[in-house]
PDB file of N, CA and C in Angstrom:
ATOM      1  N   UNK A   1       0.828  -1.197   0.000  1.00  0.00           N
ATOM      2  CA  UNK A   1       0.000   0.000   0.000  1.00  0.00           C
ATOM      3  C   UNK A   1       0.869   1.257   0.000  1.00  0.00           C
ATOM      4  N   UNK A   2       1.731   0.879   0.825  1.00  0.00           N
ATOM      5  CA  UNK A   2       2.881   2.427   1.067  1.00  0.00           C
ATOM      6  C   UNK A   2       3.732   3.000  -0.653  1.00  0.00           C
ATOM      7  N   UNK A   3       3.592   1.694  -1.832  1.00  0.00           N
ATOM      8  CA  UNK A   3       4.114   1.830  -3.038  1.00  0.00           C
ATOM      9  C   UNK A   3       2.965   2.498  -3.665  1.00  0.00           C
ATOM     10  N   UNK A   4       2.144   2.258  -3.524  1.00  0.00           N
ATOM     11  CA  UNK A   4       0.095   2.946  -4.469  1.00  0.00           C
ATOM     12  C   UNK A   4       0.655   4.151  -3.937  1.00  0.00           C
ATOM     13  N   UNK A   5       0.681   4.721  -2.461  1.00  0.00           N
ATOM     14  CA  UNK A   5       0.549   6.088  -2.247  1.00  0.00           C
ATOM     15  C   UNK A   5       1.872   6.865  -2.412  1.00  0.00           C
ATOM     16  N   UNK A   6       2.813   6.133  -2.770  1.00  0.00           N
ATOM     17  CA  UNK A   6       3.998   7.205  -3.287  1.00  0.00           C
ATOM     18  C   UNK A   6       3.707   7.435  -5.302  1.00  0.00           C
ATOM     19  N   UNK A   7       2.829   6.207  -5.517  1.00  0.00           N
ATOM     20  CA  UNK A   7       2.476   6.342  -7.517  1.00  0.00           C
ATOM     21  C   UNK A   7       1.598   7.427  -7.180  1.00  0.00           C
ATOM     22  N   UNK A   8       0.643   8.045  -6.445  1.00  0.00           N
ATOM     23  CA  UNK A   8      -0.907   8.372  -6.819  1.00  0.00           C
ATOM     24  C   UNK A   8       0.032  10.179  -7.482  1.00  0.00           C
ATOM     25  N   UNK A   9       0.580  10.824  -7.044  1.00  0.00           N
ATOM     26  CA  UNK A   9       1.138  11.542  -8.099  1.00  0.00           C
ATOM     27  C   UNK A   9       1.562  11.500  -9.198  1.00  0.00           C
ATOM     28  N   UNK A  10       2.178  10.577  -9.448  1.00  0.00           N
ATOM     29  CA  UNK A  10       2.746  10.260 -10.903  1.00  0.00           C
ATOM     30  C   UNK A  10       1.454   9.416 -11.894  1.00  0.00           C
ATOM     31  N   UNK A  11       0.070   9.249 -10.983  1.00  0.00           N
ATOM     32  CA  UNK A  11      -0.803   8.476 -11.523  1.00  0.00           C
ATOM     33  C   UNK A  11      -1.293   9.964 -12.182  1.00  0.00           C
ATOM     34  N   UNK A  12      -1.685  10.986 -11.364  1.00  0.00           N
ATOM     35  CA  UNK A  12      -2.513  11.966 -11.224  1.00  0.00           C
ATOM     36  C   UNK A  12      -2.593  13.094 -11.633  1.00  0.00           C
ATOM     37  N   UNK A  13      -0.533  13.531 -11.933  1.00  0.00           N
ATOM     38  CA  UNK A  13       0.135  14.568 -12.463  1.00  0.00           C
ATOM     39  C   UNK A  13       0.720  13.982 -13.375  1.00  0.00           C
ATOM     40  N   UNK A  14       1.949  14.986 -13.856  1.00  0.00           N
ATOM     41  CA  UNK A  14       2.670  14.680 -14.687  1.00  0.00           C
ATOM     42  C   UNK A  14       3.948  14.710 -13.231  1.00  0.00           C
ATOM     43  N   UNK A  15       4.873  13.893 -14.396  1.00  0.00           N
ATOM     44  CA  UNK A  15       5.851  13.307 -13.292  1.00  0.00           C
ATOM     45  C   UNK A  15       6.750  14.366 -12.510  1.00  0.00           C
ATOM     46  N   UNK A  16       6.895  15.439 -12.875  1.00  0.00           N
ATOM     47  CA  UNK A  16       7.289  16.762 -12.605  1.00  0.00           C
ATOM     48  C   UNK A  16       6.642  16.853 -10.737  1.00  0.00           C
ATOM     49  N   UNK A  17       5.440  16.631 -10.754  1.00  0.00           N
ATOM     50  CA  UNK A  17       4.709  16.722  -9.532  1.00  0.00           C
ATOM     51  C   UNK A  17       5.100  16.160  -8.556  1.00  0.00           C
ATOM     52  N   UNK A  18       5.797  14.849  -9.362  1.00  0.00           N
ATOM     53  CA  UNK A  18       6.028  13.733  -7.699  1.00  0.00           C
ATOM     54  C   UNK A  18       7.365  14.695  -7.105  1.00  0.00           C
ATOM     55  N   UNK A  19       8.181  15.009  -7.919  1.00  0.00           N
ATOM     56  CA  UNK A  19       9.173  15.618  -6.795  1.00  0.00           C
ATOM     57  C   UNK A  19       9.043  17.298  -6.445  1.00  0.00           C
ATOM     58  N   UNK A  20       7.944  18.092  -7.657  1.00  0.00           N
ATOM     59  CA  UNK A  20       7.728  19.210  -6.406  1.00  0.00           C
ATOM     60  C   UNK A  20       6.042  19.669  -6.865  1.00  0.00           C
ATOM     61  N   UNK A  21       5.426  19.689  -5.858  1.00  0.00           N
ATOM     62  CA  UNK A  21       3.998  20.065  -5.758  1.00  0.00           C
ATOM     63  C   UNK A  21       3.525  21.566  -6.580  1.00  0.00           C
ATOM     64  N   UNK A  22       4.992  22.043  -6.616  1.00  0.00           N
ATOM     65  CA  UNK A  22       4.146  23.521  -7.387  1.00  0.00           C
ATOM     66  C   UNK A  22       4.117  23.531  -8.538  1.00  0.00           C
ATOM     67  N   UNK A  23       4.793  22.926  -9.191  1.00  0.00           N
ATOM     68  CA  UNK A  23       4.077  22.260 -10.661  1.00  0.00           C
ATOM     69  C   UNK A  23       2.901  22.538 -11.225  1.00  0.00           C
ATOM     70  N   UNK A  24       1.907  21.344 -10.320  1.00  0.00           N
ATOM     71  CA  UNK A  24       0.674  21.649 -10.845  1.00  0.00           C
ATOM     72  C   UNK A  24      -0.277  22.144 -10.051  1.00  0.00           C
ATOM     73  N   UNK A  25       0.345  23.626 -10.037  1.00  0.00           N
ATOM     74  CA  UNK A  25      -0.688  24.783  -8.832  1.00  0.00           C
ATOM     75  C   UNK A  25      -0.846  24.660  -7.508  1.00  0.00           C
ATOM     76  N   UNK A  26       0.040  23.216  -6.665  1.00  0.00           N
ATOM     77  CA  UNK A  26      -0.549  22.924  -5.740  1.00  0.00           C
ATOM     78  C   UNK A  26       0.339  24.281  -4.475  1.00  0.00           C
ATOM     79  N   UNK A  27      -0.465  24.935  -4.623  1.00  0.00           N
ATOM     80  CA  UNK A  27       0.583  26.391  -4.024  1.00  0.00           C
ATOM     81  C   UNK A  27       0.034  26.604  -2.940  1.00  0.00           C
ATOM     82  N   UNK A  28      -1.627  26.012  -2.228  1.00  0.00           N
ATOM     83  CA  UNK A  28      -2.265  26.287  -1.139  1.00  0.00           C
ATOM     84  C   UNK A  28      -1.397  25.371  -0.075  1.00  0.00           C
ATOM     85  N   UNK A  29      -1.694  25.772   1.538  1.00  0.00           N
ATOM     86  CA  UNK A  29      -1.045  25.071   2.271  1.00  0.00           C
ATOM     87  C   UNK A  29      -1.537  23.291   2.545  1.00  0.00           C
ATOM     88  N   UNK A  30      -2.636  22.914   1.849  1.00  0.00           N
ATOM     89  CA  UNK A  30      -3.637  22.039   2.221  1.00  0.00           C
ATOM     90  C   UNK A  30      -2.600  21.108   1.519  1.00  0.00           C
ATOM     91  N   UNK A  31      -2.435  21.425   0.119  1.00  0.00           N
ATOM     92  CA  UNK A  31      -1.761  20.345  -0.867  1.00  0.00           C
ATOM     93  C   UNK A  31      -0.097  20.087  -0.611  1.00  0.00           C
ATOM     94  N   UNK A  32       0.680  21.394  -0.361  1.00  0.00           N
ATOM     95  CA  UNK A  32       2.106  21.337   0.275  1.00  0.00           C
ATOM     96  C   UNK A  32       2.462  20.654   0.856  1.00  0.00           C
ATOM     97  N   UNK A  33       1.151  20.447   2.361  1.00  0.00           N
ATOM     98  CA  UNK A  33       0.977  20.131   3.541  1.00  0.00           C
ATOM     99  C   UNK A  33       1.505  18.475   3.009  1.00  0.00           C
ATOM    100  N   UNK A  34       0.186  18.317   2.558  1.00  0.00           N
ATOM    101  CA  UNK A  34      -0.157  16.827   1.854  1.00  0.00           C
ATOM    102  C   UNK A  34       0.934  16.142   1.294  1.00  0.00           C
ATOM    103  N   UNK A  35       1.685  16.928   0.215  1.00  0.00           N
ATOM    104  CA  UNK A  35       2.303  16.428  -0.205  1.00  0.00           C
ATOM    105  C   UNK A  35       4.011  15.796   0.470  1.00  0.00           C
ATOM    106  N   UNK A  36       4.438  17.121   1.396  1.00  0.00           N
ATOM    107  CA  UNK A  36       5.362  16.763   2.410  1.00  0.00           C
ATOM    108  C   UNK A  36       5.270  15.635   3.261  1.00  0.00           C
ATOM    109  N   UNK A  37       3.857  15.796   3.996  1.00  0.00           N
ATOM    110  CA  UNK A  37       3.623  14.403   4.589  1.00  0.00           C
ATOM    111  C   UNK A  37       4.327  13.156   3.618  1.00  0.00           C
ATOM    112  N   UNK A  38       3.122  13.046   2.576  1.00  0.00           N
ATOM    113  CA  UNK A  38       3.903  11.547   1.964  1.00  0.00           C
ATOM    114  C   UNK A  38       5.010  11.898   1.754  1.00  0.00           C
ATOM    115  N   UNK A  39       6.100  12.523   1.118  1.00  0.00           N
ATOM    116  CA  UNK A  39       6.851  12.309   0.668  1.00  0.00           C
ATOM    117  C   UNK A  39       8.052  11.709   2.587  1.00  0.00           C
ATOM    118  N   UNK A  40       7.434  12.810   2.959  1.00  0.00           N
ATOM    119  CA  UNK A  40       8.515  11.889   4.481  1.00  0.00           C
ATOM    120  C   UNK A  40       8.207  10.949   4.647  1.00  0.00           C
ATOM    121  N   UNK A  41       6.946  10.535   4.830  1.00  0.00           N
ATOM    122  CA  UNK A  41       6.530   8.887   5.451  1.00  0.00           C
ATOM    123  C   UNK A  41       6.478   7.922   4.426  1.00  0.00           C
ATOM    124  N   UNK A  42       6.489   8.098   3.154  1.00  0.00           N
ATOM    125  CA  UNK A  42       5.928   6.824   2.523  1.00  0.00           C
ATOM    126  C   UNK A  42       7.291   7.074   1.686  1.00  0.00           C
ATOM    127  N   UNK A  43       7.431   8.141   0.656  1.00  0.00           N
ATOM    128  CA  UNK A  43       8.739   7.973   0.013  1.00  0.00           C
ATOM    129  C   UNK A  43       9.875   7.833   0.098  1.00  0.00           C
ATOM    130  N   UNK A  44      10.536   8.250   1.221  1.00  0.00           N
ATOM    131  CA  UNK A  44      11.746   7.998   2.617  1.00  0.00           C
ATOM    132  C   UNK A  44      11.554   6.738   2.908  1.00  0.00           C
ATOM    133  N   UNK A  45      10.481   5.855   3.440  1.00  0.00           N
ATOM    134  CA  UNK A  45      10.662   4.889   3.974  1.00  0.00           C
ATOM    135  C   UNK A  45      10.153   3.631   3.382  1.00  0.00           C
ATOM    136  N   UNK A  46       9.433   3.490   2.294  1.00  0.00           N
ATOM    137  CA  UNK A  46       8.912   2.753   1.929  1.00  0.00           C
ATOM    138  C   UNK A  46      10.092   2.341   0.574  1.00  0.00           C
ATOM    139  N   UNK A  47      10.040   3.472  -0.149  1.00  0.00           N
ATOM    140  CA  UNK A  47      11.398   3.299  -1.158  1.00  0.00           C
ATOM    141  C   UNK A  47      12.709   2.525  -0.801  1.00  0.00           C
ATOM    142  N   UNK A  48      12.698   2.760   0.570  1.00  0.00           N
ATOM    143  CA  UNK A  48      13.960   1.873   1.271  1.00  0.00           C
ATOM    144  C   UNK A  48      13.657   0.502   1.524  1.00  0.00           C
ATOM    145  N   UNK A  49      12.389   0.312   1.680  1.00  0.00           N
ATOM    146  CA  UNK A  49      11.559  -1.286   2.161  1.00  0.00           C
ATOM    147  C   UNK A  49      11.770  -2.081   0.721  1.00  0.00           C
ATOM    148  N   UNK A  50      10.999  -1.268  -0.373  1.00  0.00           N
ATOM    149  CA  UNK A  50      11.309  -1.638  -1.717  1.00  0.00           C
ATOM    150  C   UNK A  50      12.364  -2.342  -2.000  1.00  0.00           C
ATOM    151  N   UNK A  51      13.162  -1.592  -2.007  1.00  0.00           N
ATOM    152  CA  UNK A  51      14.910  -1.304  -2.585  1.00  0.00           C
ATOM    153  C   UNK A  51      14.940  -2.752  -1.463  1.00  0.00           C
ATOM    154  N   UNK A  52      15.118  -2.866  -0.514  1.00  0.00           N
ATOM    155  CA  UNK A  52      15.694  -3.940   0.311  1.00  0.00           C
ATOM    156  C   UNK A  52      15.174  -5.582   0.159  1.00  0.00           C
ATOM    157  N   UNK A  53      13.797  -5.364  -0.403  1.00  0.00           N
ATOM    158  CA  UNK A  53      12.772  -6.966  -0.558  1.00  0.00           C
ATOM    159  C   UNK A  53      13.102  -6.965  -1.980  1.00  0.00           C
ATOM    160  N   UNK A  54      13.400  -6.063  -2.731  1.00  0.00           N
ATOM    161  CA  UNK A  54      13.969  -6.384  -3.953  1.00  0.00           C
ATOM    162  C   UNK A  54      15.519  -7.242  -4.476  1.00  0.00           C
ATOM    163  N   UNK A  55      16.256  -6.357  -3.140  1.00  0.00           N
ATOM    164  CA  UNK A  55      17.601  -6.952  -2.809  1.00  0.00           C
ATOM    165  C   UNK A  55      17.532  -8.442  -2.021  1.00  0.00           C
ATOM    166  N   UNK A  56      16.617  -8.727  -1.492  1.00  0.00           N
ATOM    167  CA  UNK A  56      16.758  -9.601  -0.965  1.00  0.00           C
ATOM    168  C   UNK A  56      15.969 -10.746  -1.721  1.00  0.00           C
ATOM    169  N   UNK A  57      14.944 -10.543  -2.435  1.00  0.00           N
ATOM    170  CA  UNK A  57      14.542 -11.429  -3.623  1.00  0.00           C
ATOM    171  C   UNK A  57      15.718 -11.761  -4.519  1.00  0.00           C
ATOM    172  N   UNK A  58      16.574 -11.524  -4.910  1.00  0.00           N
ATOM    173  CA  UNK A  58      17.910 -11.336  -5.852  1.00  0.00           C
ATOM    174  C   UNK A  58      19.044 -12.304  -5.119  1.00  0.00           C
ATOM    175  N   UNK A  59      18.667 -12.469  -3.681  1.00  0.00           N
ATOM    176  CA  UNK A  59      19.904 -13.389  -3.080  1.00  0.00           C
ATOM    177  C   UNK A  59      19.289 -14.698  -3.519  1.00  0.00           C
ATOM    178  N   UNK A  60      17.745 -14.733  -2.990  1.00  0.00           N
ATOM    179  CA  UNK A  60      17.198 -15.667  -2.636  1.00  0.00           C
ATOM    180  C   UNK A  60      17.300 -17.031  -3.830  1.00  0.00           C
ATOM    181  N   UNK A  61      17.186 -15.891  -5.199  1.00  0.00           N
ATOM    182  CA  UNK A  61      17.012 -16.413  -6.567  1.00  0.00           C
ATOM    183  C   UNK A  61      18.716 -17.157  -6.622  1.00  0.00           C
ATOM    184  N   UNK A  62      19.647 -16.422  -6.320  1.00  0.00           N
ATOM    185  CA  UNK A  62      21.232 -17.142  -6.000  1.00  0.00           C
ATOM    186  C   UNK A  62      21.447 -18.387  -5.221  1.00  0.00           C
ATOM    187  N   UNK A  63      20.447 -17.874  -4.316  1.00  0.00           N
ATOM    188  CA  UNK A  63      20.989 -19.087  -3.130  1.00  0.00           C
ATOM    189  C   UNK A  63      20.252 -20.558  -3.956  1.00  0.00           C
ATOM    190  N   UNK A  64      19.227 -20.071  -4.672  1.00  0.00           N
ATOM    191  CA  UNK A  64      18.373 -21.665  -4.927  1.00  0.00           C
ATOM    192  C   UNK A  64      18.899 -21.906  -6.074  1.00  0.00           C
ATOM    193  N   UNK A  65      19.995 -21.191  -6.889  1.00  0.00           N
ATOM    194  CA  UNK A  65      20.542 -21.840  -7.995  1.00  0.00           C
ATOM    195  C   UNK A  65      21.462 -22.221  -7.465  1.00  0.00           C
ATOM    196  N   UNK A  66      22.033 -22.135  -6.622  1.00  0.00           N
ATOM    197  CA  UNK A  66      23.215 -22.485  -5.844  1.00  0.00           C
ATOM    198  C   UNK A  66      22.983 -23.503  -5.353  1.00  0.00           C
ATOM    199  N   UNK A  67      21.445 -23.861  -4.693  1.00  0.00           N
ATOM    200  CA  UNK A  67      21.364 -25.403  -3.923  1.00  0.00           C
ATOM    201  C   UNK A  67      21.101 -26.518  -5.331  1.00  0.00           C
ATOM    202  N   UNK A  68      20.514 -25.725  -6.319  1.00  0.00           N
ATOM    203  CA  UNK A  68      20.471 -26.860  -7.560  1.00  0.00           C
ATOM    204  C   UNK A  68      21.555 -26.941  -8.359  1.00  0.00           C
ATOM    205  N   UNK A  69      22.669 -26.034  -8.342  1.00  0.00           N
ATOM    206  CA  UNK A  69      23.710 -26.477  -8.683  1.00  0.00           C
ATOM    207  C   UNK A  69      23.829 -25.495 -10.100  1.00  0.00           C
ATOM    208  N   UNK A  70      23.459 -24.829 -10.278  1.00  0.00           N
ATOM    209  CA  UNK A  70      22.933 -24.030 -11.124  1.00  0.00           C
ATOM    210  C   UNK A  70      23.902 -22.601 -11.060  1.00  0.00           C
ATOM    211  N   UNK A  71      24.325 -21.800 -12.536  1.00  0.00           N
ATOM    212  CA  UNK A  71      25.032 -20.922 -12.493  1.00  0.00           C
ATOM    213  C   UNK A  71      23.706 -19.970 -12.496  1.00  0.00           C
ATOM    214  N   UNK A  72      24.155 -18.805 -11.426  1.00  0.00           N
ATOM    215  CA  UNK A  72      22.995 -18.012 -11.596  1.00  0.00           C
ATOM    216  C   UNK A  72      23.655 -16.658 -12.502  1.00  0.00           C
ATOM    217  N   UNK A  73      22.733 -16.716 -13.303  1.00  0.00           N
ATOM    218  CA  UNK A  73      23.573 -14.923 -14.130  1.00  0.00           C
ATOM    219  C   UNK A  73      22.257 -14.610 -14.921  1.00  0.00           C
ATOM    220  N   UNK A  74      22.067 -13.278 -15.386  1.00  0.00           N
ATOM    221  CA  UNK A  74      20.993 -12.568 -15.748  1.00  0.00           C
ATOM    222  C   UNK A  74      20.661 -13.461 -17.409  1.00  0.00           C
ATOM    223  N   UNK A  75      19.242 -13.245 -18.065  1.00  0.00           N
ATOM    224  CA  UNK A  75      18.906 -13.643 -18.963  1.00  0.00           C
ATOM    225  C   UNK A  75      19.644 -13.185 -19.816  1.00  0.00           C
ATOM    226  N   UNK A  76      19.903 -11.898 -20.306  1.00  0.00           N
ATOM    227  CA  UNK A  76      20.967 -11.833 -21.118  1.00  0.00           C
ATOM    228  C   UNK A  76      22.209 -11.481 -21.498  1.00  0.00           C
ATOM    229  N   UNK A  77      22.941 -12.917 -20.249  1.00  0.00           N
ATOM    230  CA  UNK A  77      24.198 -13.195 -20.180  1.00  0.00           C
ATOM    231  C   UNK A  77      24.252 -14.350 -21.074  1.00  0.00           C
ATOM    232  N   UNK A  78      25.226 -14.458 -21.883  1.00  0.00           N
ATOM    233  CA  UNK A  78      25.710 -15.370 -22.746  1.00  0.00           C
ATOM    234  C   UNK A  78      26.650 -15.468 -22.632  1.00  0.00           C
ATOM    235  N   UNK A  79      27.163 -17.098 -22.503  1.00  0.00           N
ATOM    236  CA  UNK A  79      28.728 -17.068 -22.143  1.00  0.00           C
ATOM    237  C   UNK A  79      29.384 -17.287 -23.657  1.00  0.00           C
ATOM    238  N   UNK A  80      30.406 -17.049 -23.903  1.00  0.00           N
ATOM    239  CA  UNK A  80      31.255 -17.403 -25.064  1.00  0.00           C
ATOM    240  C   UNK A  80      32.018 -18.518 -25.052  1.00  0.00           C
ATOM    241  N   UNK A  81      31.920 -19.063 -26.270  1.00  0.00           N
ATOM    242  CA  UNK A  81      32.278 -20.244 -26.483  1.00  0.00           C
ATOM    243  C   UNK A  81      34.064 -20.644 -26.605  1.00  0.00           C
TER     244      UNK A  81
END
């Protein structure tokens, strides 16, 4: 849920918006307000949650080619002959 509410700008604006609110007019204190909030709580911390279950999906995929015996390397790695 914390990933939906860091998109709903970039769903809503143009991408300009997600990193500053005055973009698209949002110049009252209501929307500033708004927008500071998420960006401390959800984009600060959730981006880091991301980034880390992503990193850690990436071992996981190593470690089980590793128990099958398996070279792990990206799809388009090709080794030379």
């Amino acid at each position: 849920m914390g990933i939906l509410v860091m998109n709903v700008y970039a769903f809503a604006y143009l991408l300009a918006a997600y990193y500053n609110p005055m973009v698209m007019g949002g110049t009252d204190a209501l929307n500033a307000g708004t927008w500071f909030f998420t960006h401390q709580l959800f984009d600060q911390k959730f981006l880091s949650i991301f980034a880390m279950l992503y990193g850690a999906g990436i071992v996981m995929m190593m470690n089980r080619a590793d128990e099958r015996g398996m070279e792990f390397a990206p799809i388009f790695y090709r080794r030379s002959a």
